[in-house]
PDB file of N, CA and C in Angstrom:
ATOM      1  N   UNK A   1      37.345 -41.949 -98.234  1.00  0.00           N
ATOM      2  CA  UNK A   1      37.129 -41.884 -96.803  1.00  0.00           C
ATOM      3  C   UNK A   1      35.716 -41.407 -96.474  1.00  0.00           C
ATOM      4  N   UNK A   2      35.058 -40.605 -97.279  1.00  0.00           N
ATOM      5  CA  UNK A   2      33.674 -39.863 -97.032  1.00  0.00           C
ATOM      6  C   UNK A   2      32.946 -41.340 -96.658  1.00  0.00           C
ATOM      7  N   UNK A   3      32.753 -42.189 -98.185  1.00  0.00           N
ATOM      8  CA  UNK A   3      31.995 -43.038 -97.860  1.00  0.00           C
ATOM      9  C   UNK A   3      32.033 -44.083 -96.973  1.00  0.00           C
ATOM     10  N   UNK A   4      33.279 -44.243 -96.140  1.00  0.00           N
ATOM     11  CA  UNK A   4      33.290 -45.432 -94.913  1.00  0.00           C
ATOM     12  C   UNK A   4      32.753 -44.424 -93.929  1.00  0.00           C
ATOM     13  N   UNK A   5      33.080 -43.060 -93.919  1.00  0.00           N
ATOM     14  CA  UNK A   5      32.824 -42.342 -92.801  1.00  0.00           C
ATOM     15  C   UNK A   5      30.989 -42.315 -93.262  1.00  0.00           C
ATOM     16  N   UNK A   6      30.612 -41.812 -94.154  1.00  0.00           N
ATOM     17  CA  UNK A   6      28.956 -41.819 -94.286  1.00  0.00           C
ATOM     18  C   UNK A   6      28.162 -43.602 -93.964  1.00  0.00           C
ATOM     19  N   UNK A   7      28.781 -44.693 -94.316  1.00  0.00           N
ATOM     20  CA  UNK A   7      28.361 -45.720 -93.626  1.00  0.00           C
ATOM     21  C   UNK A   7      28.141 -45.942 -92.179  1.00  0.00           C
ATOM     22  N   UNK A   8      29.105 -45.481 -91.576  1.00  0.00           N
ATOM     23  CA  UNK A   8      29.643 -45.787 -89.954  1.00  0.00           C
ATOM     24  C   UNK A   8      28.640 -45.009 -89.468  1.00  0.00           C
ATOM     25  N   UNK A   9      28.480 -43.568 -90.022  1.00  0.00           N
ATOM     26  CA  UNK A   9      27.262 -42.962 -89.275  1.00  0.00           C
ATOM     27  C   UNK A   9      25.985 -43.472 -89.832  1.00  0.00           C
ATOM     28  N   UNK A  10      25.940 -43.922 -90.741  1.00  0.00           N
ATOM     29  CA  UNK A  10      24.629 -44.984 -91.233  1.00  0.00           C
ATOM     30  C   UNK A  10      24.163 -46.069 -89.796  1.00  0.00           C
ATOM     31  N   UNK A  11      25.544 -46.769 -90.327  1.00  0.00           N
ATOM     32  CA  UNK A  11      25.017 -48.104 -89.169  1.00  0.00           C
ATOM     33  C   UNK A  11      24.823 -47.685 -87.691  1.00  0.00           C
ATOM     34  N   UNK A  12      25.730 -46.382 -87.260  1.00  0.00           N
ATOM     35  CA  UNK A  12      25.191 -45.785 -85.929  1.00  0.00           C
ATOM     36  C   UNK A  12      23.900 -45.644 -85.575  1.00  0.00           C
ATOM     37  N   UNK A  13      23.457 -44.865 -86.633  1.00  0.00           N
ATOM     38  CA  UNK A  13      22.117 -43.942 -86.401  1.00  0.00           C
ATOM     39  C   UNK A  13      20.804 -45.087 -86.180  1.00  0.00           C
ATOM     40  N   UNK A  14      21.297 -46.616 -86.821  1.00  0.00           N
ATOM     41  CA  UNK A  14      20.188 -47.833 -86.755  1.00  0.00           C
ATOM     42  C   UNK A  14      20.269 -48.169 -85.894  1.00  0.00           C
ATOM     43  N   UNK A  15      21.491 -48.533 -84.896  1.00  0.00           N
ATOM     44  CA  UNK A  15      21.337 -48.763 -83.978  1.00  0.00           C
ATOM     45  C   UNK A  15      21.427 -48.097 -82.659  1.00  0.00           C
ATOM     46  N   UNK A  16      21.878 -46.464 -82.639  1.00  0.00           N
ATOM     47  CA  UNK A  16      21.574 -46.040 -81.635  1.00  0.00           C
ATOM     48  C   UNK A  16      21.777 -44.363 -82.303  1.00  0.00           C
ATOM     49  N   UNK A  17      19.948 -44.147 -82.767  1.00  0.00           N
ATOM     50  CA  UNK A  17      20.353 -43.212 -83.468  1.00  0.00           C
ATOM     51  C   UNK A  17      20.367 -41.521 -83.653  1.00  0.00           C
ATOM     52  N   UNK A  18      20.463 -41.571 -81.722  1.00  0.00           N
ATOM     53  CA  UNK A  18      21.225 -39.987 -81.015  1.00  0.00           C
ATOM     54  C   UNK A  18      22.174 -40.074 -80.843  1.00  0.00           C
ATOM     55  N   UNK A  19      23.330 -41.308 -80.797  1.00  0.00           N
ATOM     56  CA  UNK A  19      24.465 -41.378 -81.419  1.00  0.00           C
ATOM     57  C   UNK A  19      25.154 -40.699 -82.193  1.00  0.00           C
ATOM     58  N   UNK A  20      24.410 -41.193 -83.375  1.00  0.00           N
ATOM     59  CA  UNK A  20      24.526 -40.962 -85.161  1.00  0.00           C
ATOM     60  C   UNK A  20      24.713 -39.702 -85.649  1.00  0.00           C
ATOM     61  N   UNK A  21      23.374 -38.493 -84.841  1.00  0.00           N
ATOM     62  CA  UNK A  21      23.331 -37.696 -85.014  1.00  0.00           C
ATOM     63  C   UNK A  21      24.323 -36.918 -84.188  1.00  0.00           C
ATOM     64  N   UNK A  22      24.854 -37.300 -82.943  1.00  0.00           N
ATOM     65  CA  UNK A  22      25.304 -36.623 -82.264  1.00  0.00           C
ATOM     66  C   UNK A  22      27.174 -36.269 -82.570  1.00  0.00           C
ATOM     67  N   UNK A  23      27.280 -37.503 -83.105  1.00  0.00           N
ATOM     68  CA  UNK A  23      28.414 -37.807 -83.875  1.00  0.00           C
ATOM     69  C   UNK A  23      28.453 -37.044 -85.103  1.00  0.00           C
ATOM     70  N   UNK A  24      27.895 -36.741 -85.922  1.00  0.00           N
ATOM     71  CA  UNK A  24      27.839 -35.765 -87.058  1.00  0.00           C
ATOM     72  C   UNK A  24      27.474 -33.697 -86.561  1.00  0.00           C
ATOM     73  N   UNK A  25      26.170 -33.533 -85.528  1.00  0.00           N
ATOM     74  CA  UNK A  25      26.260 -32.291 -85.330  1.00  0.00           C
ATOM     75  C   UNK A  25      26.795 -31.876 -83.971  1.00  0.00           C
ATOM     76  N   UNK A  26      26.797 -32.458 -82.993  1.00  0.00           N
ATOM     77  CA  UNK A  26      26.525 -32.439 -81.881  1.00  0.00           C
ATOM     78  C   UNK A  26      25.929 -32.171 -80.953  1.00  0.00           C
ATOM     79  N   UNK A  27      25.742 -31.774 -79.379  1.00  0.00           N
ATOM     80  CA  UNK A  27      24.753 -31.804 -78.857  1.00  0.00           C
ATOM     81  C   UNK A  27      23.911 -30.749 -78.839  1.00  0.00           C
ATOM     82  N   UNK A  28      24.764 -29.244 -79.500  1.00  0.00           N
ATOM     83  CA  UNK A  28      24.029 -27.837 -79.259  1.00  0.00           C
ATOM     84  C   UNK A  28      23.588 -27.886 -80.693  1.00  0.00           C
ATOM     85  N   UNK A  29      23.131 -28.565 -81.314  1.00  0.00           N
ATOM     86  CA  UNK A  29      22.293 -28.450 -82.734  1.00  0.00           C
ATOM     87  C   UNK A  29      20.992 -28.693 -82.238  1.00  0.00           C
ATOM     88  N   UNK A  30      20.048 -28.424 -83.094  1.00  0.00           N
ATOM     89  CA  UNK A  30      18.608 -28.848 -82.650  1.00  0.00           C
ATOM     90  C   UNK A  30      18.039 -30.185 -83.063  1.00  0.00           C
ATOM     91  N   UNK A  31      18.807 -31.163 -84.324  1.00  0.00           N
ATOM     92  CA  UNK A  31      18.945 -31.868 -85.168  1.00  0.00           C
ATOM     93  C   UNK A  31      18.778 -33.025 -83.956  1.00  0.00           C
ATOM     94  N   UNK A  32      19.858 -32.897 -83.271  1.00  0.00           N
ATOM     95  CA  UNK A  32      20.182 -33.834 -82.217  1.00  0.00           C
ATOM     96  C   UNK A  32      18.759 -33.705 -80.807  1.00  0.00           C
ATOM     97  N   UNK A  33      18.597 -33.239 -80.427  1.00  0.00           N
ATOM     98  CA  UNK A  33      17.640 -33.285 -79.800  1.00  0.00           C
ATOM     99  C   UNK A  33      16.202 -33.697 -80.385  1.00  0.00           C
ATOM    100  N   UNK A  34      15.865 -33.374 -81.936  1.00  0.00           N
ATOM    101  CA  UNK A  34      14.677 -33.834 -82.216  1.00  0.00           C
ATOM    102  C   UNK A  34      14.684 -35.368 -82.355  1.00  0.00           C
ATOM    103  N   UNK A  35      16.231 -35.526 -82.738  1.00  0.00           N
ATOM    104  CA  UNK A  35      16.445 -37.012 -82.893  1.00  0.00           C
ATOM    105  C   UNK A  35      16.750 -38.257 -81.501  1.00  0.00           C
ATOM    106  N   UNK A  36      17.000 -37.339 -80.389  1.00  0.00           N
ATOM    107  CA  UNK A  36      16.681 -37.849 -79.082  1.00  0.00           C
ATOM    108  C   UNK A  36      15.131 -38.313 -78.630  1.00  0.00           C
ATOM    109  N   UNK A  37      14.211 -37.037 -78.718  1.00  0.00           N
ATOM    110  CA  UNK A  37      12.872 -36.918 -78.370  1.00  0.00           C
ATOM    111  C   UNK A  37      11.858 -37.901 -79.274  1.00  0.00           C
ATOM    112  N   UNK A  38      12.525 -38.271 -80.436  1.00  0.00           N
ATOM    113  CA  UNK A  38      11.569 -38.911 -81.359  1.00  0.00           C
ATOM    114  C   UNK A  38      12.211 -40.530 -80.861  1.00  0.00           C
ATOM    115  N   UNK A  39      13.350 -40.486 -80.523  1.00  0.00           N
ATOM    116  CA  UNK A  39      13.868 -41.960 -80.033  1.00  0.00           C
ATOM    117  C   UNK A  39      13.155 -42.494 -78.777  1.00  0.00           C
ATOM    118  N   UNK A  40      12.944 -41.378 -77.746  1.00  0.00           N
ATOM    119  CA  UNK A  40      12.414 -41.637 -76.631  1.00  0.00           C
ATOM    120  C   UNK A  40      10.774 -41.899 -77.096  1.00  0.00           C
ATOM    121  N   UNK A  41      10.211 -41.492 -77.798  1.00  0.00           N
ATOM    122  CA  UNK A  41       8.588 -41.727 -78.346  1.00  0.00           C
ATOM    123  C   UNK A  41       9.307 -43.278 -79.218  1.00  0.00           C
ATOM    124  N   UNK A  42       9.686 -43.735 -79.830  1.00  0.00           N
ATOM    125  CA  UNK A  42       9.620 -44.748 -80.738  1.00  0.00           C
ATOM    126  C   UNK A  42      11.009 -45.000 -81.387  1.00  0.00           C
ATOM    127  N   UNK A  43      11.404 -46.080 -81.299  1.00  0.00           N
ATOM    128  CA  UNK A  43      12.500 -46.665 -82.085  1.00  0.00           C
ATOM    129  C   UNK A  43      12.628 -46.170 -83.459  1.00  0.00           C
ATOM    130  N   UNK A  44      11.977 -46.639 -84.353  1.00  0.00           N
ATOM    131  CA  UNK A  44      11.737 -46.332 -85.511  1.00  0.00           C
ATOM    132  C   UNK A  44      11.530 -45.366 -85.983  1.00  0.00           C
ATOM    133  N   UNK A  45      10.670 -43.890 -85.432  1.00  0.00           N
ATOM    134  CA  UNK A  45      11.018 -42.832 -86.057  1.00  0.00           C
ATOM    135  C   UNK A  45      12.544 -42.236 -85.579  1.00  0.00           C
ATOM    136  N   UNK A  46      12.440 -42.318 -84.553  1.00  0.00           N
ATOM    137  CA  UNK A  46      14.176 -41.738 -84.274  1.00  0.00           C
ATOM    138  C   UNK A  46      14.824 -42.378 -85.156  1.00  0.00           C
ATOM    139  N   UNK A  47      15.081 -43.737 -85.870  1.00  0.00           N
ATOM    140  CA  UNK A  47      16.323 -44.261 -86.928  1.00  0.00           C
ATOM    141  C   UNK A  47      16.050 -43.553 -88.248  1.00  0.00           C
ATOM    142  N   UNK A  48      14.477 -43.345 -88.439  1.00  0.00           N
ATOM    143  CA  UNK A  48      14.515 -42.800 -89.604  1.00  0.00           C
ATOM    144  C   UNK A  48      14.415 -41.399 -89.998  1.00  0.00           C
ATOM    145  N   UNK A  49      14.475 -40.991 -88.924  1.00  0.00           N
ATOM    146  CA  UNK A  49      15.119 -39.150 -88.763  1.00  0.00           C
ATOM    147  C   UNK A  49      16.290 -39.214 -88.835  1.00  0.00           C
ATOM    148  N   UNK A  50      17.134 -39.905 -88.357  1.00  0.00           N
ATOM    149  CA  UNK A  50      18.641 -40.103 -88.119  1.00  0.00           C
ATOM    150  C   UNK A  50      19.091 -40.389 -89.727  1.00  0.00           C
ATOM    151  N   UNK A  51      18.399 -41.222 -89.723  1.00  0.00           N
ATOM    152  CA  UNK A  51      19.253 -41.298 -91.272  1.00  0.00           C
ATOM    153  C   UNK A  51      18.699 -40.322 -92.222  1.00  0.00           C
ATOM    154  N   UNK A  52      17.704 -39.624 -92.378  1.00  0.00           N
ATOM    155  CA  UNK A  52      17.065 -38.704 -93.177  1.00  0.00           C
ATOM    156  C   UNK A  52      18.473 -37.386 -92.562  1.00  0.00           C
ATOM    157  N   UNK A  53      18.360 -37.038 -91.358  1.00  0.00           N
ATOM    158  CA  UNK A  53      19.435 -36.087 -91.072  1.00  0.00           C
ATOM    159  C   UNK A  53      20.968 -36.374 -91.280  1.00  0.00           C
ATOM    160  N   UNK A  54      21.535 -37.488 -91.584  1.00  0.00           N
ATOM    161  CA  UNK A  54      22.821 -37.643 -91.881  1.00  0.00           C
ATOM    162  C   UNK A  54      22.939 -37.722 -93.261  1.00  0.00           C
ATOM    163  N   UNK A  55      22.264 -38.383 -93.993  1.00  0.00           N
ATOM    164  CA  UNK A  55      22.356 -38.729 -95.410  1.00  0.00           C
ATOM    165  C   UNK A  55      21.795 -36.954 -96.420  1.00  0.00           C
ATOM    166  N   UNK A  56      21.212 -36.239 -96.014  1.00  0.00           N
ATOM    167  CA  UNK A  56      20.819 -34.678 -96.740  1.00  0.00           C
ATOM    168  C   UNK A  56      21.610 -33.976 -96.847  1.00  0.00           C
TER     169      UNK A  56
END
C-alpha cells in the first residue's frame, strides 16, 4: 500500500504540486507553503520541491 500511496502523491505533486504536499503534511507545516510560494514564482520549481519533499 506505501507504494501506490507514494505514487499518487508523486503524480499529485506534477500536476498540482501544493496539492501533493498538502496531502502528505498539511497546511500548518512550512513544507507546504514553500511549496505554494515557489509554485506561484514557477511551475517547475514548485513540482520539483514537491517531489524532493514527498519522496525524503
Amino acid at each position: 500500500m506505501s507504494g501506490t500511496t507514494n505514487f499518487i502523491d508523486i503524480l499529485l505533486a506534477i500536476l498540482l504540486p501544493p496539492l501533493g504536499v498538502f496531502l502528505k503534511f498539511g497546511c500548518h507545516q512550512v513544507e507546504f507553503w514553500i511549496c505554494l510560494v515557489l509554485t506561484l514564482l514557477g511551475y517547475i520549481p514548485g513540482i520539483v520541491y514537491a517531489i524532493y519533499v514527498i519522496t525524503k
